[in-house]
C-alpha atoms as a PDB file:
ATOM      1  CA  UNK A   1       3.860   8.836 -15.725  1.00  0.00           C
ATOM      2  CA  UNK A   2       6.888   7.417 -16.746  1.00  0.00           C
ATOM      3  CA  UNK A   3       5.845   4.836 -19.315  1.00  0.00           C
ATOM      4  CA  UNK A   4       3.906   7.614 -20.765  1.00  0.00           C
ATOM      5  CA  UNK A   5       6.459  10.197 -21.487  1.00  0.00           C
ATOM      6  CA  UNK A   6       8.786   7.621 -22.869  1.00  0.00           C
ATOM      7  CA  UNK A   7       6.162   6.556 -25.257  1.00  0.00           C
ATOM      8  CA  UNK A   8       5.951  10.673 -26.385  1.00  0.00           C
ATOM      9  CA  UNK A   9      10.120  10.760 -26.561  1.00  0.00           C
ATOM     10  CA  UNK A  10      11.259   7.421 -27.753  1.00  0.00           C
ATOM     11  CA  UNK A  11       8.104   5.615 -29.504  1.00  0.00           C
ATOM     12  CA  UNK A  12       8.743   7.536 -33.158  1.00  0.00           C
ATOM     13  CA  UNK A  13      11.933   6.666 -33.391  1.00  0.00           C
ATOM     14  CA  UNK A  14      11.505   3.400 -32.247  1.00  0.00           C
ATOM     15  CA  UNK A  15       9.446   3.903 -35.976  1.00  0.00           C
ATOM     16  CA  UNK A  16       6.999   0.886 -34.641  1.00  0.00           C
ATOM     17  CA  UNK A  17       4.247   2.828 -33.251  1.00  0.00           C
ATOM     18  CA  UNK A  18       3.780   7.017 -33.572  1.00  0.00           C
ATOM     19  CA  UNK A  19       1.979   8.454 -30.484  1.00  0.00           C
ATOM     20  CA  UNK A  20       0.318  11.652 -31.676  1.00  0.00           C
ATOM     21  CA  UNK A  21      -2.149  14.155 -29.772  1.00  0.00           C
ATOM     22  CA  UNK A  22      -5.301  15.399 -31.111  1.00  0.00           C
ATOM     23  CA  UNK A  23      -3.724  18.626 -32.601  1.00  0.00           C
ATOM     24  CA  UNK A  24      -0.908  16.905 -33.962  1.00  0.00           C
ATOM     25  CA  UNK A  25      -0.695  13.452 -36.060  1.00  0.00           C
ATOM     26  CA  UNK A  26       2.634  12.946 -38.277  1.00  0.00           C
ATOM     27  CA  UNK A  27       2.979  11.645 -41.598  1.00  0.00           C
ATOM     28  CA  UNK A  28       4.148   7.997 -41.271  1.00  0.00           C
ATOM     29  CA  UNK A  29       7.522   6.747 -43.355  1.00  0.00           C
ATOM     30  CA  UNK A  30      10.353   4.063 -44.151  1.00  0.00           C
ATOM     31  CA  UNK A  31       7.823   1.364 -41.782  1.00  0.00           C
ATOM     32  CA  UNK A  32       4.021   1.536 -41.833  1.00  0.00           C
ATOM     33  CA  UNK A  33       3.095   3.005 -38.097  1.00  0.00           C
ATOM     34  CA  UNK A  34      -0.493   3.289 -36.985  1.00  0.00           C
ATOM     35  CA  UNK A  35      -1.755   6.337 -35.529  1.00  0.00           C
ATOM     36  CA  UNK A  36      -3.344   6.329 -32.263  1.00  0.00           C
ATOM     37  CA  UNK A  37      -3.818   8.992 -28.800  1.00  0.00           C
ATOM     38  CA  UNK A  38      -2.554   8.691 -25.751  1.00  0.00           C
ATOM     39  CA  UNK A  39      -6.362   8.075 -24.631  1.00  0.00           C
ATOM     40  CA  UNK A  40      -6.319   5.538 -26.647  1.00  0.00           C
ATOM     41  CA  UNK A  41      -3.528   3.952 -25.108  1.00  0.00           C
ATOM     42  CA  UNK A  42      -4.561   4.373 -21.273  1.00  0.00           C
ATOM     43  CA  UNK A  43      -6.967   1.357 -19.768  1.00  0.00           C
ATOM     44  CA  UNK A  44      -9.261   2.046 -17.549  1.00  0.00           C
ATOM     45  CA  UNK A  45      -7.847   0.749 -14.023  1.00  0.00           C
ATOM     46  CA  UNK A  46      -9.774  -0.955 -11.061  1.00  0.00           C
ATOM     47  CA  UNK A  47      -9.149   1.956  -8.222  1.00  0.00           C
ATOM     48  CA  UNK A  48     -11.140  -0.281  -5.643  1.00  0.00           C
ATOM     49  CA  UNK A  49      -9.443  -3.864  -6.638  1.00  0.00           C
ATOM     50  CA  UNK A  50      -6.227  -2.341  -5.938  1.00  0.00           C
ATOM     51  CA  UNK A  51      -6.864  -0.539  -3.025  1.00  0.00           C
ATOM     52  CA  UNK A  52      -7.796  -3.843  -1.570  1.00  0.00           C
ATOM     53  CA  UNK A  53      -4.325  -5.339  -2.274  1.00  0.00           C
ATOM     54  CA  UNK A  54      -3.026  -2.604  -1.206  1.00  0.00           C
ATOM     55  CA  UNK A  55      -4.626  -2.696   2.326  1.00  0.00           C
ATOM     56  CA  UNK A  56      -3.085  -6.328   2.783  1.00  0.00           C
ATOM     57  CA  UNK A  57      -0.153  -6.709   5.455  1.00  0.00           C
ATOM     58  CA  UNK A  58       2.356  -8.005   3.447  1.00  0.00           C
ATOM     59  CA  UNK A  59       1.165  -5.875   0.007  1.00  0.00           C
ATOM     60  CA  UNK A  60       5.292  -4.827  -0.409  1.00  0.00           C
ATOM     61  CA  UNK A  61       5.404  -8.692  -0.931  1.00  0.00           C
ATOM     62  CA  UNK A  62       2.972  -9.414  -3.278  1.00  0.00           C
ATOM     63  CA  UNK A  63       4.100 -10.179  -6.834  1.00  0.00           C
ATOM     64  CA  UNK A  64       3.382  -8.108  -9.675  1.00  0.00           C
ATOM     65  CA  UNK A  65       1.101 -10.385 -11.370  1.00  0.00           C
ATOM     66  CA  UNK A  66      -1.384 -10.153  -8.460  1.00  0.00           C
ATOM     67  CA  UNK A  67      -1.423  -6.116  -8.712  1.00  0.00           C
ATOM     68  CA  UNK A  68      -2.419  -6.441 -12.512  1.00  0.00           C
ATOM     69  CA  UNK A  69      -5.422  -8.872 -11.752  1.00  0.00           C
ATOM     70  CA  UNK A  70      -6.647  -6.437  -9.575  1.00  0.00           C
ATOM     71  CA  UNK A  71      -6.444  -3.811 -12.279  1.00  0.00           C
ATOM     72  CA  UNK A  72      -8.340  -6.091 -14.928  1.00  0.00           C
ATOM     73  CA  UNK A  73      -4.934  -5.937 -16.791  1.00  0.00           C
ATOM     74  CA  UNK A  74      -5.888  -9.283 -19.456  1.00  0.00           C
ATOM     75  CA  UNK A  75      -3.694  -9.871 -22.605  1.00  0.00           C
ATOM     76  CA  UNK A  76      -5.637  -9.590 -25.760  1.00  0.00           C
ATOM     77  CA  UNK A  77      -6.891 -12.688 -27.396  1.00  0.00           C
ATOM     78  CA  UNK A  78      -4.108 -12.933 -29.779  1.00  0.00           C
ATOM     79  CA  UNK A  79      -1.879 -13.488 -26.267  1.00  0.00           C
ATOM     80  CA  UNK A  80       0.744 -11.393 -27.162  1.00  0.00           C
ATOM     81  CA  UNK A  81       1.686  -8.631 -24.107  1.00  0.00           C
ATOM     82  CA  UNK A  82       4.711  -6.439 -23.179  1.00  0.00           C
ATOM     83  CA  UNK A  83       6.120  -9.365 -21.153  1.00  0.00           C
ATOM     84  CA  UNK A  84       5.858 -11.892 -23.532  1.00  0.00           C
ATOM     85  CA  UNK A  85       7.392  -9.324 -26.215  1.00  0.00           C
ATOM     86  CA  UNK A  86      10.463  -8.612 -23.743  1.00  0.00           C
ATOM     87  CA  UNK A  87      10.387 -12.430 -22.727  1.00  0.00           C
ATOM     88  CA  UNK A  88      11.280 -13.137 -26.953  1.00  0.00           C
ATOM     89  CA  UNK A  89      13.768  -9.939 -26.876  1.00  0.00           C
ATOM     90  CA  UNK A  90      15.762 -11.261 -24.380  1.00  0.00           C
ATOM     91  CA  UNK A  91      16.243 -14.715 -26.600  1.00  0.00           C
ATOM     92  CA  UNK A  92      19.611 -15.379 -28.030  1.00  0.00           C
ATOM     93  CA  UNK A  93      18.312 -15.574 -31.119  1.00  0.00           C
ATOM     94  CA  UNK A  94      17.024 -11.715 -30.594  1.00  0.00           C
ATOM     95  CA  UNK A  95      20.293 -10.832 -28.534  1.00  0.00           C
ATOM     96  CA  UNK A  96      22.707 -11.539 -31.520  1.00  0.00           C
ATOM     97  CA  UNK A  97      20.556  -9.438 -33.919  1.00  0.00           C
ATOM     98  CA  UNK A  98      20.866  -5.986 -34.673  1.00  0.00           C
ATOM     99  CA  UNK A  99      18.301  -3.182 -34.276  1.00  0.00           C
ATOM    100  CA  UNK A 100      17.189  -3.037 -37.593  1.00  0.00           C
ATOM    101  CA  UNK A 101      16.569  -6.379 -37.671  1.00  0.00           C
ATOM    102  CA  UNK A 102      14.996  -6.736 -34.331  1.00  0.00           C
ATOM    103  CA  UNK A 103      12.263  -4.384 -35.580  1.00  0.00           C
ATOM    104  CA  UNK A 104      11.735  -5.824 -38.693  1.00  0.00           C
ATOM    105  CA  UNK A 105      11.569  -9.463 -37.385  1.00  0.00           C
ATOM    106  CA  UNK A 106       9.110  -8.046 -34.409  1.00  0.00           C
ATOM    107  CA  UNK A 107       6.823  -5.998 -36.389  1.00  0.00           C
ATOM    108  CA  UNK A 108       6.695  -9.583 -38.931  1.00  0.00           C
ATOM    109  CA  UNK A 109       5.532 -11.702 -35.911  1.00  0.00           C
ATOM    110  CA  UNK A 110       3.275  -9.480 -34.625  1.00  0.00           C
ATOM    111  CA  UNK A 111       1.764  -8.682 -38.046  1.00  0.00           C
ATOM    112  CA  UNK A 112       1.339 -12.616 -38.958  1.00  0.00           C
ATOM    113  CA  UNK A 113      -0.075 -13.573 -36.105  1.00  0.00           C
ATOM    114  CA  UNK A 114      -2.624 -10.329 -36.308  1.00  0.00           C
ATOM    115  CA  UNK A 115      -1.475  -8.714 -33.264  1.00  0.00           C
ATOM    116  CA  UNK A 116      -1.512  -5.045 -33.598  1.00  0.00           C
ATOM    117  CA  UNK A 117       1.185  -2.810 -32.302  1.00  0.00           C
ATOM    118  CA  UNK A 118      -0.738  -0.770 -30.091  1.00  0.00           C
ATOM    119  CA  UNK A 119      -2.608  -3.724 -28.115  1.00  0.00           C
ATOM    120  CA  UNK A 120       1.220  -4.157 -26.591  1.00  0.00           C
ATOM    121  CA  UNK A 121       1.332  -0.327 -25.766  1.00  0.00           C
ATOM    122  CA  UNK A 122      -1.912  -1.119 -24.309  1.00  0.00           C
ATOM    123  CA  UNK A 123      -0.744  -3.664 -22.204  1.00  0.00           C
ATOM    124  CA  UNK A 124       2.171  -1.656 -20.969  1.00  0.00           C
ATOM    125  CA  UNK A 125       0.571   1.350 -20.010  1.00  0.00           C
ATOM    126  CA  UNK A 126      -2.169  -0.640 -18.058  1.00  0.00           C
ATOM    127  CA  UNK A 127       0.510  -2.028 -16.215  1.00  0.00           C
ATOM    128  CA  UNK A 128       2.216   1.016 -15.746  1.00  0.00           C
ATOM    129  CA  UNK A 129      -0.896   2.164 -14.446  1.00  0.00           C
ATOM    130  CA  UNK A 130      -1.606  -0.277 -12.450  1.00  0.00           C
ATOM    131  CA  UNK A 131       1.697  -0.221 -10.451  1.00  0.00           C
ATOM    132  CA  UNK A 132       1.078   3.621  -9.853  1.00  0.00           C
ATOM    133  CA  UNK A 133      -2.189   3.302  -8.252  1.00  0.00           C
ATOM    134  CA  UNK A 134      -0.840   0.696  -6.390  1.00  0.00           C
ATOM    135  CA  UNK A 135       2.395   2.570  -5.365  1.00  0.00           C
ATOM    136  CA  UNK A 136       0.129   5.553  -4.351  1.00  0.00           C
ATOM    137  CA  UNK A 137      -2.014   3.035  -1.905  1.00  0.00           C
ATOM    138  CA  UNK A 138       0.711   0.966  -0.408  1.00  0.00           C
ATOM    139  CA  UNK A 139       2.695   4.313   0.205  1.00  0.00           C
ATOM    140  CA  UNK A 140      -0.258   6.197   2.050  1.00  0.00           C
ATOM    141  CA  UNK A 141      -1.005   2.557   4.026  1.00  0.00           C
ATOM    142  CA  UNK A 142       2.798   3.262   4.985  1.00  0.00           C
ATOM    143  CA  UNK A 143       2.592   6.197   5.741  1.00  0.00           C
ATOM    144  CA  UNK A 144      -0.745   5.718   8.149  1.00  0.00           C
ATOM    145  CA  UNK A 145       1.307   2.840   9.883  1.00  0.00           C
ATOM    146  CA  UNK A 146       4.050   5.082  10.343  1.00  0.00           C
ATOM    147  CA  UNK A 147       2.042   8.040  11.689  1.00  0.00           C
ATOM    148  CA  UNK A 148       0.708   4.905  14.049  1.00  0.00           C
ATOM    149  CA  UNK A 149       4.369   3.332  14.927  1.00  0.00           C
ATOM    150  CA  UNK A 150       5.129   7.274  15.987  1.00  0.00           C
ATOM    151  CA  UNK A 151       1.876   7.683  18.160  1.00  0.00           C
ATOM    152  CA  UNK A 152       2.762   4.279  19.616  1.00  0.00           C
ATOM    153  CA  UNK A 153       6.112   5.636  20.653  1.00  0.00           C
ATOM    154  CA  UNK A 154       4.923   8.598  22.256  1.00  0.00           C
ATOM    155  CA  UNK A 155       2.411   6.592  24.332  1.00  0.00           C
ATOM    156  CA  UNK A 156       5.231   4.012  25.337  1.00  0.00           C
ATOM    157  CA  UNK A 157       7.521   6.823  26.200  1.00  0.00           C
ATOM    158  CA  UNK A 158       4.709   8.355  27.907  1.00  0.00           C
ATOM    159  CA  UNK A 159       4.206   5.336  29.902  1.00  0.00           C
ATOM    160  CA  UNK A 160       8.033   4.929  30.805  1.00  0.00           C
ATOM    161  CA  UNK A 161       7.989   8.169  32.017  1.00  0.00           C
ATOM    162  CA  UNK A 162       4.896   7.354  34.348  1.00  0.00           C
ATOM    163  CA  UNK A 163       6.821   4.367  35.401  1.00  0.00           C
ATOM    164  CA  UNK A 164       9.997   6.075  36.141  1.00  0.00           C
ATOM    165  CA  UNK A 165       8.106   8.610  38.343  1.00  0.00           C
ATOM    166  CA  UNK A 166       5.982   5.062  39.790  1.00  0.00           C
ATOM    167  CA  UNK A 167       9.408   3.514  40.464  1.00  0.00           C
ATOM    168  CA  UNK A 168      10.817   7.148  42.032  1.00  0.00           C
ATOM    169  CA  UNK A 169       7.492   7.506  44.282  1.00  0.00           C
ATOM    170  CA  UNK A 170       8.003   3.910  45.755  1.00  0.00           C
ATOM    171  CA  UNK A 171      11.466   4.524  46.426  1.00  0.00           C
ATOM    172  CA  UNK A 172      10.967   7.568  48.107  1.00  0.00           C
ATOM    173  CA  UNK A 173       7.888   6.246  50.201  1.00  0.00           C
ATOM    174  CA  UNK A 174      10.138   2.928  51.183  1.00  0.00           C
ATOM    175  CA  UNK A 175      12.868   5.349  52.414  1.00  0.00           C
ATOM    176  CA  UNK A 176      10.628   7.695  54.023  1.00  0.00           C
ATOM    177  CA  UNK A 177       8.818   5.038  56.002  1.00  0.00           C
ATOM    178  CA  UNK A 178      12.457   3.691  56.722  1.00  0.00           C
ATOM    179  CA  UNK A 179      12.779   6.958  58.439  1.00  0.00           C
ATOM    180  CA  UNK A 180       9.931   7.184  59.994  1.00  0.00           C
ATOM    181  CA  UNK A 181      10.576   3.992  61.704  1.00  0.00           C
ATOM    182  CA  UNK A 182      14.007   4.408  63.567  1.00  0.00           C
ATOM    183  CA  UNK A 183      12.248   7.828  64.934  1.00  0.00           C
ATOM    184  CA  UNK A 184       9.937   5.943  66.281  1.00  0.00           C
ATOM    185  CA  UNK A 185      11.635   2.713  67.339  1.00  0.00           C
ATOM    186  CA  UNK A 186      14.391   5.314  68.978  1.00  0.00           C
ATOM    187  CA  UNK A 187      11.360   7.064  70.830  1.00  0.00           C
ATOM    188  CA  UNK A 188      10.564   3.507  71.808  1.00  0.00           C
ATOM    189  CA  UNK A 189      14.047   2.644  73.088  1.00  0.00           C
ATOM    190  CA  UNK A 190      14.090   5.850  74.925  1.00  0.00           C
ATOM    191  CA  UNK A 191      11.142   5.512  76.670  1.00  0.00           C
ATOM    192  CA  UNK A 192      12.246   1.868  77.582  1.00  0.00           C
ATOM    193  CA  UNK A 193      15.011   3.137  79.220  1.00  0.00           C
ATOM    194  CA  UNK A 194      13.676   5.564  81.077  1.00  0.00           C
ATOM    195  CA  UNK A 195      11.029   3.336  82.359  1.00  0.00           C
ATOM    196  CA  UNK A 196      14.047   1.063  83.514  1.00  0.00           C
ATOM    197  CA  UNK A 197      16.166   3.396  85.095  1.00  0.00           C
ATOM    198  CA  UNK A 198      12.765   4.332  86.681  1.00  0.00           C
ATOM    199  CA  UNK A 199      12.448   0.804  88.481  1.00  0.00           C
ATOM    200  CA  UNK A 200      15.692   0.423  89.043  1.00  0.00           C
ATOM    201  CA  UNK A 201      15.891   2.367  91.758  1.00  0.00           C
ATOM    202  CA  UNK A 202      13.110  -0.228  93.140  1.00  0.00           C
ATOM    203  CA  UNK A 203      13.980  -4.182  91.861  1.00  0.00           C
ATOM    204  CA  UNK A 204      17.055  -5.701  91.498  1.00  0.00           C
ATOM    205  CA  UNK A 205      15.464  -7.612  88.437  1.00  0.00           C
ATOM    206  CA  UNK A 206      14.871  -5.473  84.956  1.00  0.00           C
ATOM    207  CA  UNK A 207      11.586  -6.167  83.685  1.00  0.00           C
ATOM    208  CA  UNK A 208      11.603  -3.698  81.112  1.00  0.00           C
ATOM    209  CA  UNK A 209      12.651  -5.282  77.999  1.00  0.00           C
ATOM    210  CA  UNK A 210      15.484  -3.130  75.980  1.00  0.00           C
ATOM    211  CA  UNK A 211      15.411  -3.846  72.032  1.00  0.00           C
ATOM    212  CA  UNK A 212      18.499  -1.486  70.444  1.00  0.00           C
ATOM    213  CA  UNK A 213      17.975  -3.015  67.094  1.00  0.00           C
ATOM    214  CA  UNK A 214      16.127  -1.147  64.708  1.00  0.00           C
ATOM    215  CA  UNK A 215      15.782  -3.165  61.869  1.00  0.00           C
END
């Protein structure tokens, strides 16, 4: 996970919060940090909930607030989340500051109005977690309507194909029986004539009648 590994590389010297593992827990300096796990951090996540948003048609469309819902992803009571920490960094106020005192201002805020440094990693891996599982749902419903869209095809083509052949068939029976028919209606003719030559040689009338049209 993304989140995760950036917490491990950057959240030390960020010197606001030191991730440690079980084996290994660092001395903290210059800024009090509070030591806490990576299990610690991680939220338990809603697999079913967000399976079932994932499963909706439009779930590519759905906003990000709906995915975290479905995770049980709640701010802590003292309201304070990743969001509404990146909402006050991107303030002017915050903008024109530098580093140093972005931290020291943050950690201040946070510490006066008793919201501990770790609920916000909290928050931010939950979410992090929660777009994951979704990402891994909404890409295998993708991928099922793909394999679908592809079957599809093959059945359509399938069926053109049949059609073609359909189409073919009829045009071959229409010329065949277009064939068969001037044979006959020349056998016709030819027997017509002969019958009138025949009785020719006894009226002076022809009562034979002679169609030479075909058609």
């Amino acid at each position: 996970m993304g989140l995760v590994n950036w917490i491990y590389s950057v959240g030390g010297k960020l010197r606001i919060l030191q991730v440690s593992t079980p084996q290994e827990v660092r001395q903290a300096r210059a800024i009090q940090m509070r030591t806490v796990t990576i299990e610690q951090l991680t939220s338990e996540i809603r697999g079913k909930e967000v399976q079932a948003l994932a499963q909706l048609p439009a779930e590519l469309s759905l906003e990000f607030d709906k995915v975290f819902e479905a995770a049980g992803v709640k701010p802590a009571e003292h309201g304070w989340t990743i969001v509404k920490l990146q909402e006050l960094l991107d303030t002017p106020q915050y903008k024109s500051m530098k580093a140093p005192d972005v931290q020291q201002a943050v950690l201040g805020l946070l510490q006066a109005q008793k919201a501990p440094v770790e609920d916000l990693v909290k928050d931010a891996v939950a979410r992090d977690q929660a777009l994951d599982a979704f990402e891994e749902f909404a890409r295998k419903k993708m991928q099922i309507r793909d394999e679908a869209r592809q079957r599809e095809v093959i059945d359509i083509k399938a069926q053109i194909d049949q059609l073609q052949k359909q189409c073919q068939q009829l045009a071959d029976d229409a010329a065949n029986d277009k064939q068969q028919w001037r044979a006959w209606h020349k056998k016709k003719t030819d027997y017509e004539k002969t019958m009138a030559a025949a009785l020719g040689h006894l009226l002076d009338k022809t009562v034979v009648t002679l169609d030479e049209n075909d058609e």
